[in-house]
Each structure stands twice: as C-alpha cells, then as structure tokens.
N, C-alpha and C. Protein backbone atom coordinates (compact mmCIF):
# COMPACT_ATOMS: atom_id res chain seq x y z
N UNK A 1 0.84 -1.17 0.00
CA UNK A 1 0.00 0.00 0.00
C UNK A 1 0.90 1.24 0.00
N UNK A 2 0.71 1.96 -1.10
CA UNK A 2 1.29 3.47 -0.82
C UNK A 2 0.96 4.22 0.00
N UNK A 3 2.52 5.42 1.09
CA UNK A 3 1.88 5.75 1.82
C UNK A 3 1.12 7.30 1.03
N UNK A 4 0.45 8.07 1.74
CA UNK A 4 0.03 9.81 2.03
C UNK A 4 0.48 10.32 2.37
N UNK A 5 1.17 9.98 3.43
CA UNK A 5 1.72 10.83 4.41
C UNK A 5 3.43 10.36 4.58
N UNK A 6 3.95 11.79 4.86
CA UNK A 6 5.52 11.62 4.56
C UNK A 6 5.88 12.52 5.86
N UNK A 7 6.95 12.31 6.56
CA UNK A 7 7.36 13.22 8.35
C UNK A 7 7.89 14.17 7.63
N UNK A 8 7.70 15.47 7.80
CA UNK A 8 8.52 16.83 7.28
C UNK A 8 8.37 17.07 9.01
N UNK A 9 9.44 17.26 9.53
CA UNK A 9 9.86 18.72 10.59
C UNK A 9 9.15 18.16 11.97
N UNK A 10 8.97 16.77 11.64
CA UNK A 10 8.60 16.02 12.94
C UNK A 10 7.13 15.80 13.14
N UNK A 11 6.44 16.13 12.35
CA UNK A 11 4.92 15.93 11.80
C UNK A 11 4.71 14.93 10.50
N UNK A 12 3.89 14.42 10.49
CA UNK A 12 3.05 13.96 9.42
C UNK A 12 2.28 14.35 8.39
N UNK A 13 2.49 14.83 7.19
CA UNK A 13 2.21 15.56 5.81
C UNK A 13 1.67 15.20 4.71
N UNK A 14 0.81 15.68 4.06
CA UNK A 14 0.23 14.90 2.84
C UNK A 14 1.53 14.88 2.05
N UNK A 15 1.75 13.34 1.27
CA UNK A 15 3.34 13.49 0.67
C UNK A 15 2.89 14.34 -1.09
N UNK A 16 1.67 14.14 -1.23
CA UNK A 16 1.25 14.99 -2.21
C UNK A 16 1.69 16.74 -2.16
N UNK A 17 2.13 17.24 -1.19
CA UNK A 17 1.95 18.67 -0.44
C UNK A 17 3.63 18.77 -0.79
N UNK A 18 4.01 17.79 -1.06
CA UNK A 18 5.79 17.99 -0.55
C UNK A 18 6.64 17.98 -1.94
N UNK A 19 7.87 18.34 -1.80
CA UNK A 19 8.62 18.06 -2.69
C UNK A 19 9.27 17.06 -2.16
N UNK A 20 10.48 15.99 -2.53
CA UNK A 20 10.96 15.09 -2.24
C UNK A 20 12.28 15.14 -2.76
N UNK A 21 13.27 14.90 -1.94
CA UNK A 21 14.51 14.93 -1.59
C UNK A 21 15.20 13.61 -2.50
N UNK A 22 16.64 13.30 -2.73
CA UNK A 22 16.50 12.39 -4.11
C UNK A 22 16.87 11.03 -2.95
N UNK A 23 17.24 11.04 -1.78
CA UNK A 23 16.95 10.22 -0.54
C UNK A 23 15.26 9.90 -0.09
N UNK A 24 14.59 10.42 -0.73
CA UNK A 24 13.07 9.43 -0.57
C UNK A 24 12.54 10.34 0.65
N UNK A 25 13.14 11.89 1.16
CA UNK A 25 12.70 12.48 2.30
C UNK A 25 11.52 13.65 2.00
N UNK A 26 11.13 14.39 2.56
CA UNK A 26 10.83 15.42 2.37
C UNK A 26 11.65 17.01 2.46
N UNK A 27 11.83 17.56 1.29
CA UNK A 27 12.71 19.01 1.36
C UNK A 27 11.80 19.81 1.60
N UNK A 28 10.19 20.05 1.17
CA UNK A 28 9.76 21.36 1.53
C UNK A 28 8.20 20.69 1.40
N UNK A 29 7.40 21.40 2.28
CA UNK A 29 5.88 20.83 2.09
C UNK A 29 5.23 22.14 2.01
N UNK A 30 3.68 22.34 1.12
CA UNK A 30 3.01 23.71 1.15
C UNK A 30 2.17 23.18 2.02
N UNK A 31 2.01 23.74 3.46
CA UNK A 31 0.88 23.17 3.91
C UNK A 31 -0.55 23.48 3.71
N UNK A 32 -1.23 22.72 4.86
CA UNK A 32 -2.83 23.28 4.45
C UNK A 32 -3.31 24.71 5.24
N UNK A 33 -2.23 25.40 5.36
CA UNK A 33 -2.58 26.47 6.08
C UNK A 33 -3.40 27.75 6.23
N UNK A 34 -3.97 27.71 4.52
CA UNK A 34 -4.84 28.28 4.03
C UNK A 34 -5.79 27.44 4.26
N UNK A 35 -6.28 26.58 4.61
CA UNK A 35 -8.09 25.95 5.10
C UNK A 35 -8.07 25.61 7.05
N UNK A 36 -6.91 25.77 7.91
CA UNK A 36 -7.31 25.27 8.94
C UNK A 36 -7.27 26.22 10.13
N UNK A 37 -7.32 26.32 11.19
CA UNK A 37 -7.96 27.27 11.96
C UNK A 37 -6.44 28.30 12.46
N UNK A 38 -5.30 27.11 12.19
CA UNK A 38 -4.15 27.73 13.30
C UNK A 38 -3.97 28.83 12.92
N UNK A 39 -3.99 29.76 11.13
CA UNK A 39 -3.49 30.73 11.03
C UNK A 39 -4.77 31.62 11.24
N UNK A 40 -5.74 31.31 11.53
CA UNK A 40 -6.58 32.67 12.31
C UNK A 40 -6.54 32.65 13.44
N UNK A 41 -5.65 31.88 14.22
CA UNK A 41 -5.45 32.29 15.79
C UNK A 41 -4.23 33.06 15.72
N UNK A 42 -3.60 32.93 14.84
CA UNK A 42 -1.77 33.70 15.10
C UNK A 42 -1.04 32.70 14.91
N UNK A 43 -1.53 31.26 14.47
CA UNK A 43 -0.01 30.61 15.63
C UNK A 43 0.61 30.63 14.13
N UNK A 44 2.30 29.98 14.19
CA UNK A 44 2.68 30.06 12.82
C UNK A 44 2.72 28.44 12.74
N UNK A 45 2.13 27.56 13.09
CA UNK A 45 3.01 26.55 13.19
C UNK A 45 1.33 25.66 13.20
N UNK A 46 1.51 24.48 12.60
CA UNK A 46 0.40 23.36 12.72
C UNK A 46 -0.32 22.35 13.45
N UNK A 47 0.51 22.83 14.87
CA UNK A 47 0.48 21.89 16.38
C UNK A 47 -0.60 22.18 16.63
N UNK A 48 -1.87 21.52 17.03
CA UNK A 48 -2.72 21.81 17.37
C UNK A 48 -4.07 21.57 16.55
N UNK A 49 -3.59 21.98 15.33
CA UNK A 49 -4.46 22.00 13.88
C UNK A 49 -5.00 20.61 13.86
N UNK A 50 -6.53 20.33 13.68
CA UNK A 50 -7.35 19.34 13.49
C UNK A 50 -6.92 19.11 12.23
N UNK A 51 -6.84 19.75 11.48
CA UNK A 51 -5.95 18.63 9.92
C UNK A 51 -4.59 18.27 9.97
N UNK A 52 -4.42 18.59 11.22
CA UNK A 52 -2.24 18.06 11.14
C UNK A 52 -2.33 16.92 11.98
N UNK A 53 -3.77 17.02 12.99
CA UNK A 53 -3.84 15.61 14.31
C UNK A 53 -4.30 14.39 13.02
N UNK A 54 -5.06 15.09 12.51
CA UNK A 54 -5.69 13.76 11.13
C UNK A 54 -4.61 13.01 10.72
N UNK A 55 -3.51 14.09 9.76
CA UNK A 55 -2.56 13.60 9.35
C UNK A 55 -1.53 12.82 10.06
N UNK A 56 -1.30 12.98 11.59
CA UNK A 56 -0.14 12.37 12.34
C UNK A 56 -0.90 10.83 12.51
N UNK A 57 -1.52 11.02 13.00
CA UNK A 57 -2.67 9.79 13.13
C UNK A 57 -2.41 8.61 11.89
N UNK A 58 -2.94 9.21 10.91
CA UNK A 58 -2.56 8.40 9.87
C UNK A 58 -1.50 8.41 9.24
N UNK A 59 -0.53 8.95 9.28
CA UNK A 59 1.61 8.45 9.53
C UNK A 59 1.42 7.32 10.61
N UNK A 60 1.39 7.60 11.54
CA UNK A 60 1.19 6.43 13.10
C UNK A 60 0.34 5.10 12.30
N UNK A 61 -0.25 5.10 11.67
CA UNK A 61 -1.05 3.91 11.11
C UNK A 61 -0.15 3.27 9.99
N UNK A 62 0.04 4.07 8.82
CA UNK A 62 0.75 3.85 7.76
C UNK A 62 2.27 3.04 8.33
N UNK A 63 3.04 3.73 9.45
CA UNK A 63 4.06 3.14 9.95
C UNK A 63 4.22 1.83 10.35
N UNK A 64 2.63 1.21 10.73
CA UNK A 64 2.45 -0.39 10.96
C UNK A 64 2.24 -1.29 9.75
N UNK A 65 2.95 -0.32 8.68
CA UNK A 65 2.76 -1.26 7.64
C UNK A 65 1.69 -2.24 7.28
N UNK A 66 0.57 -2.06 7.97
CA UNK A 66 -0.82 -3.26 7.94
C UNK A 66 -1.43 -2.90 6.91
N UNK A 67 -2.01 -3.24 6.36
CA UNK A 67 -3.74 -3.33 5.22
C UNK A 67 -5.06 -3.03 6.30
N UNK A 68 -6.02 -2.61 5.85
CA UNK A 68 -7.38 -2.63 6.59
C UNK A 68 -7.35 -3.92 6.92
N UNK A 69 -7.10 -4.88 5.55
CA UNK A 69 -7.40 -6.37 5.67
C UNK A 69 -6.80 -7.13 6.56
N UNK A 70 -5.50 -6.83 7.08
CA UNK A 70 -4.30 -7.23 8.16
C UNK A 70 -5.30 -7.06 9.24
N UNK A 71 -5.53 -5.83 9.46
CA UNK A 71 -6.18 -5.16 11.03
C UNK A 71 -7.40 -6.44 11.37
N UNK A 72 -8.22 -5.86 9.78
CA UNK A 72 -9.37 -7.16 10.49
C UNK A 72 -9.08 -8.14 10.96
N UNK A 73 -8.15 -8.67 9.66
CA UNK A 73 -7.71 -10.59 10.35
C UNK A 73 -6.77 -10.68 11.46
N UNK A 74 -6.65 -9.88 12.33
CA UNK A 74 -6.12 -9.61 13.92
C UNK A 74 -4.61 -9.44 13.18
N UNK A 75 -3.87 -9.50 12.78
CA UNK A 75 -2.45 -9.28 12.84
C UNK A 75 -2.21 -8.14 13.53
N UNK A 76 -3.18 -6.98 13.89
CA UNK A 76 -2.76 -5.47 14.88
C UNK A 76 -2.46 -5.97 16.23
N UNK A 77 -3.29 -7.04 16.24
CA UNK A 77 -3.68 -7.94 17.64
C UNK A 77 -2.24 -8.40 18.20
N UNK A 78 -1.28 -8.53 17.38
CA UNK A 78 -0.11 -9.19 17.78
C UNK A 78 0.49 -8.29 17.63
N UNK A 79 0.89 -7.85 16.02
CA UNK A 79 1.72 -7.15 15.58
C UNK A 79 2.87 -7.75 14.43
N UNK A 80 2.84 -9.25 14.86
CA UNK A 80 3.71 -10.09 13.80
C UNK A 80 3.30 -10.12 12.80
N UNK A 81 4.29 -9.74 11.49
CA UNK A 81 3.99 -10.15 10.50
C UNK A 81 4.94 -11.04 9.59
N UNK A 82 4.29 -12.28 9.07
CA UNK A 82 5.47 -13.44 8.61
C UNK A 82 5.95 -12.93 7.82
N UNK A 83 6.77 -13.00 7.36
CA UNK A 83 8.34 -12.56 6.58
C UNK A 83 7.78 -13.18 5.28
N UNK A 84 7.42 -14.25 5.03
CA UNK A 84 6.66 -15.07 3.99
C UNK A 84 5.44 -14.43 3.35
N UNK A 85 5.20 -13.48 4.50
CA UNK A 85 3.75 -12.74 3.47
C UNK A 85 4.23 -11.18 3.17
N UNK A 86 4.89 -10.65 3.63
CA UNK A 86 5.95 -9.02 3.68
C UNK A 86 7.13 -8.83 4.40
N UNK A 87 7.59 -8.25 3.91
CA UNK A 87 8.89 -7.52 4.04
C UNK A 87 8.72 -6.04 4.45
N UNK A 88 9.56 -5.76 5.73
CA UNK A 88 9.80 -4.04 5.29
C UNK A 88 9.98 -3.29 3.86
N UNK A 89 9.77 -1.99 3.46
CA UNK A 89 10.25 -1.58 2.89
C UNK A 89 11.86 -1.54 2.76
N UNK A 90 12.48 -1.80 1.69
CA UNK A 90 13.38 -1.48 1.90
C UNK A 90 14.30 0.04 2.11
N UNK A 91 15.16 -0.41 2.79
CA UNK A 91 15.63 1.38 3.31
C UNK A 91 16.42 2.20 2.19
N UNK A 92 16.26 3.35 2.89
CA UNK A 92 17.25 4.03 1.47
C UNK A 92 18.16 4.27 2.44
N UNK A 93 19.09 4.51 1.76
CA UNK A 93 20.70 4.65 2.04
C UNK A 93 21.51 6.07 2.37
N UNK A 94 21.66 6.12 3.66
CA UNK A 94 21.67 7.76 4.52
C UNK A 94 22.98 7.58 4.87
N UNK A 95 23.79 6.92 4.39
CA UNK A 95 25.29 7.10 5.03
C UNK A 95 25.76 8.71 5.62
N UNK A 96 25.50 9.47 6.40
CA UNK A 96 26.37 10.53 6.74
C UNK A 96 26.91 10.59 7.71
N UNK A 97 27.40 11.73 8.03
CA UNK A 97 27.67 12.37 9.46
C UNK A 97 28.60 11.33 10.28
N UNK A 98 29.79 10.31 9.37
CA UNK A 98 30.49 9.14 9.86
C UNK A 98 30.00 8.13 10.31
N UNK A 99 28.80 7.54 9.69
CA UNK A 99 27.94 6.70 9.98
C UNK A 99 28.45 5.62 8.94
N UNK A 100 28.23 3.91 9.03
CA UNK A 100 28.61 3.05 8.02
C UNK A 100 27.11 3.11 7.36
N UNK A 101 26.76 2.68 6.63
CA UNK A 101 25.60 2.59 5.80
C UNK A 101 24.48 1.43 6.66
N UNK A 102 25.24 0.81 7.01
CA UNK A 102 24.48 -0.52 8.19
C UNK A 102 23.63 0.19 8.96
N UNK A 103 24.17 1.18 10.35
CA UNK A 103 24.11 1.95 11.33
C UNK A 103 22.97 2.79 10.95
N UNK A 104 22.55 3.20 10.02
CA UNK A 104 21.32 4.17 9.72
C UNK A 104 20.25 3.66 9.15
N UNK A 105 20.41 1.73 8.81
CA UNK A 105 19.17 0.81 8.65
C UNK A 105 17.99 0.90 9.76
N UNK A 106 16.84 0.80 9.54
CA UNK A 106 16.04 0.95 10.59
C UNK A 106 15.71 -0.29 11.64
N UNK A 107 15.69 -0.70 12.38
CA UNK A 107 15.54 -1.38 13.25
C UNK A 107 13.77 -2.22 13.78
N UNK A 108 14.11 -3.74 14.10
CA UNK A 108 12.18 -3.91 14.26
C UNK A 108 12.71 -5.09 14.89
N UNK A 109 11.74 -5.93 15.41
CA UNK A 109 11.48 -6.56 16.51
C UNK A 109 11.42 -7.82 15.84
N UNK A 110 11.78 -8.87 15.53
CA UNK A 110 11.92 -10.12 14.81
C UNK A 110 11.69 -11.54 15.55
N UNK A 111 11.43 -12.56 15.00
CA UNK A 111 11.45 -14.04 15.26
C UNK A 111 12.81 -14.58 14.78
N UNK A 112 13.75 -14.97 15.39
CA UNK A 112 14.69 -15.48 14.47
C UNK A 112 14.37 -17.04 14.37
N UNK A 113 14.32 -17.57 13.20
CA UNK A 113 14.15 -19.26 12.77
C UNK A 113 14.22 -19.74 14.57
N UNK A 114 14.14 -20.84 14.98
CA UNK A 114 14.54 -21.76 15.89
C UNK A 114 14.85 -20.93 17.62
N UNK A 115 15.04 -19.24 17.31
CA UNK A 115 14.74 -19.10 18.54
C UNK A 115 13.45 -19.04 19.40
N UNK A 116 13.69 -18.78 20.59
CA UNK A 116 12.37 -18.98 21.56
C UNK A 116 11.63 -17.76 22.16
N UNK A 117 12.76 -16.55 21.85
CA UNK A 117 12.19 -15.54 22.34
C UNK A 117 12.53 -14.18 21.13
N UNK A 118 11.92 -13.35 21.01
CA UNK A 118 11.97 -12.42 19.94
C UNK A 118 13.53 -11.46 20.42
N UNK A 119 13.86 -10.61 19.40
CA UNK A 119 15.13 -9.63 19.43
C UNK A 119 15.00 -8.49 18.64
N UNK A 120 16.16 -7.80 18.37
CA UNK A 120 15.47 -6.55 17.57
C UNK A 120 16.66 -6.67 16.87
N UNK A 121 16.54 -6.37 15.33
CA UNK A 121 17.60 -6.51 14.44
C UNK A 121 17.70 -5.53 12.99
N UNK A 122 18.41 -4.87 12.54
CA UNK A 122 18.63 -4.42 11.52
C UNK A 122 17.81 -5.06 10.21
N UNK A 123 17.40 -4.24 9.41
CA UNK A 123 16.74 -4.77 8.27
C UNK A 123 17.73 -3.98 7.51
N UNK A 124 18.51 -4.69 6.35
CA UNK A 124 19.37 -3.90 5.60
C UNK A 124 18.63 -4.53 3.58
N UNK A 125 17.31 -4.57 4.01
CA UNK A 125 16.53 -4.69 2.49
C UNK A 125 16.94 -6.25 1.85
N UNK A 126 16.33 -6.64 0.91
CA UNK A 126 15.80 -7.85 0.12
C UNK A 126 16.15 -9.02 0.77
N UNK A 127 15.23 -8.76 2.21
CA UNK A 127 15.46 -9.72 2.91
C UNK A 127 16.33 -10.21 3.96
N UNK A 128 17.31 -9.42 3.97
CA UNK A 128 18.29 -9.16 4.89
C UNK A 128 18.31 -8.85 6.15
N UNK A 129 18.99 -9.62 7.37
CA UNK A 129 18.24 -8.91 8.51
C UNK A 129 19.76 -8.92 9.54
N UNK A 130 20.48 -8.19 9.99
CA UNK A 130 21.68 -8.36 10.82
C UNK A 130 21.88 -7.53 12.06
N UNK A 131 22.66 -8.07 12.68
CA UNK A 131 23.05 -7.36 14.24
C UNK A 131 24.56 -7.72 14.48
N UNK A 132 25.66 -6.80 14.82
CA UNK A 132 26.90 -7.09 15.19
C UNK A 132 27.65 -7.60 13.66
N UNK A 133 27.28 -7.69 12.47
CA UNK A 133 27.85 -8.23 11.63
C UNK A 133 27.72 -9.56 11.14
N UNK A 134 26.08 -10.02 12.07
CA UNK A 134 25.72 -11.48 12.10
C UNK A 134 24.70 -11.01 11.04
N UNK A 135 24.51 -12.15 9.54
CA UNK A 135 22.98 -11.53 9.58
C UNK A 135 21.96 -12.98 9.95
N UNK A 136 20.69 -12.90 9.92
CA UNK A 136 20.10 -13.93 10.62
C UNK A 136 18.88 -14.22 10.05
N UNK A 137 18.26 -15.89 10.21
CA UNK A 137 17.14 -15.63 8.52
C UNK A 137 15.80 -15.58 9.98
N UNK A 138 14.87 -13.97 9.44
CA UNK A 138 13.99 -14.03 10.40
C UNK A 138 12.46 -14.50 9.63
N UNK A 139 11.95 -15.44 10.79
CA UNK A 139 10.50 -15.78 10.61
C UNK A 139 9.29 -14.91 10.17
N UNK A 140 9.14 -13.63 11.35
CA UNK A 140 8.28 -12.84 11.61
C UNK A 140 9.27 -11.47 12.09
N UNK A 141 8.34 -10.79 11.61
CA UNK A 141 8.64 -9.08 12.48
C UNK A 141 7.63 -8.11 12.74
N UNK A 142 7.90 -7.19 13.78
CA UNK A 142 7.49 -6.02 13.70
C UNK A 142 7.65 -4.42 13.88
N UNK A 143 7.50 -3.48 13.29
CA UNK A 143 7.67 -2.28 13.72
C UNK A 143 7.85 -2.07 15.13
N UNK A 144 8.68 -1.44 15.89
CA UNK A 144 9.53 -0.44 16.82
C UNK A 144 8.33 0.28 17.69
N UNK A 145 7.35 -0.17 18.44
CA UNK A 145 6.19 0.65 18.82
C UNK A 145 7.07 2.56 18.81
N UNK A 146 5.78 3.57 18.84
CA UNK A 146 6.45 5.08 18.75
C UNK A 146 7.46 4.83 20.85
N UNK A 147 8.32 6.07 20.18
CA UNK A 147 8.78 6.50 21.72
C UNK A 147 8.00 6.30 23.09
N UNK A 148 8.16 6.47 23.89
CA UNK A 148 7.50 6.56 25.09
C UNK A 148 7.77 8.22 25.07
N UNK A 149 6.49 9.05 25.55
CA UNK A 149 6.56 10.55 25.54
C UNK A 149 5.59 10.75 26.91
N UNK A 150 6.37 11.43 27.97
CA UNK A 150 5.96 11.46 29.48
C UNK A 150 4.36 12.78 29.08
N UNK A 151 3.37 12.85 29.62
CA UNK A 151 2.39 13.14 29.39
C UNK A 151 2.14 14.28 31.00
N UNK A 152 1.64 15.08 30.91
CA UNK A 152 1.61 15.69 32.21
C UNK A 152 0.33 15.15 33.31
C-alpha cells in the first residue's frame, strides 16, 4: 500500500503537499494552512491543527505497515507479521555524518528461525536482517512501537 503521508519537521504531511529529496525524504511541504484554523489564531506553526492531528494519526497507522485487511484478520492484535507474506520496505541509504551505511538501517522486533524468544535486528533490504555483523534468517517481524513521551 502506498503511503500519504511523509514526516517533514517532525509531523506527518500529505506526501502529495511535498517536494521530495532524491533520498526518498521530504525538502519542503506547502501546507494546508490556508483551510485550517491555526493561522486565524496567530499561531505560525500546525500543532494543534485538526488537519495536522488527522494527518499524524494516519503516519502512526501507515508506519504499521498493515492493510485494513491485516487489522481485520487480527495481525494489529499481535503485531507479527510473517516474513513469507511481507517484508519491510526497503531502506534508502543515509550514510552521513560518519555513519557506516548498516548503522542508519532501521531497526524492528523479529522471530529469528529456531529461537524462543523475539530480538530486535537491523533490516538492511531484500530480505536481509543483521546485528553485530551477524545476519540472521527471520520468521516474523514487527515495527519499533512510537517512543515513550511522558504526558503531564
């Protein structure tokens, strides 16, 4: 499923709204700032905005990589998904800032074949999955639940 929504500036964005970076990112988004309430209060910024909560919402969904059809047939319920039916996307390639190209793969929560308890391991694309320089053939995976963010 293609996503909509693309993270510009730590938010969630229609990726239609954006230009795109030749790394698969977002360089500049027009927002919806002409239809939603924030710029008739003053604010300059989209925090708050009932069309930017829509949009984060559905980034947060899109990020579980599921189908409607996944959700129904409980896979949300767990979160595993067999390796045999999807794959992550594969990553694009951010080598900077003295980083190896490995080190900036994204990270998810895996079954490895024959073990007993789950781990978290590098996905380095077409199937590939490594940690420490090991790579390892995984069963099942899943997305990284979001941060923990202390709430007042």
């Amino acid at each position: 499923m293609d996503r909509l929504t693309i993270e510009y500036c730590g938010e969630y964005v229609p990726k239609e709204m954006c230009s795109i970076d030749r790394l698969g990112g977002a360089d500049d988004c027009d927002l919806c700032c002409e239809y939603c309430e924030a710029t008739k209060e003053g604010k300059e910024d989209c925090r708050g905005c009932a069309i930017n909560q829509c949009f984060n919402l559905l980034g947060e969904y899109e990020n579980t990589g599921l189908t409607p059809r996944e959700i129904l047939d409980g896979k949300m319920l767990t979160g595993w998904i067999p390796c045999n039916e999807r794959l992550p996307e594969d990553p694009v390639s951010d080598a900077f800032y003295g980083l190896s190209e490995m080190d900036t793969y994204p990270e998810y929560i895996v079954m490895i074949a024959g073990a007993q308890e789950p781990t978290f391991l590098k996905y380095a694309g077409s199937g590939e999955w490594y940690r420490d320089g090991n790579f390892y053939k995984v069963i099942a995976w899943m997305p990284l639940p979001a941060p923990y963010k202390k709430t007042n």
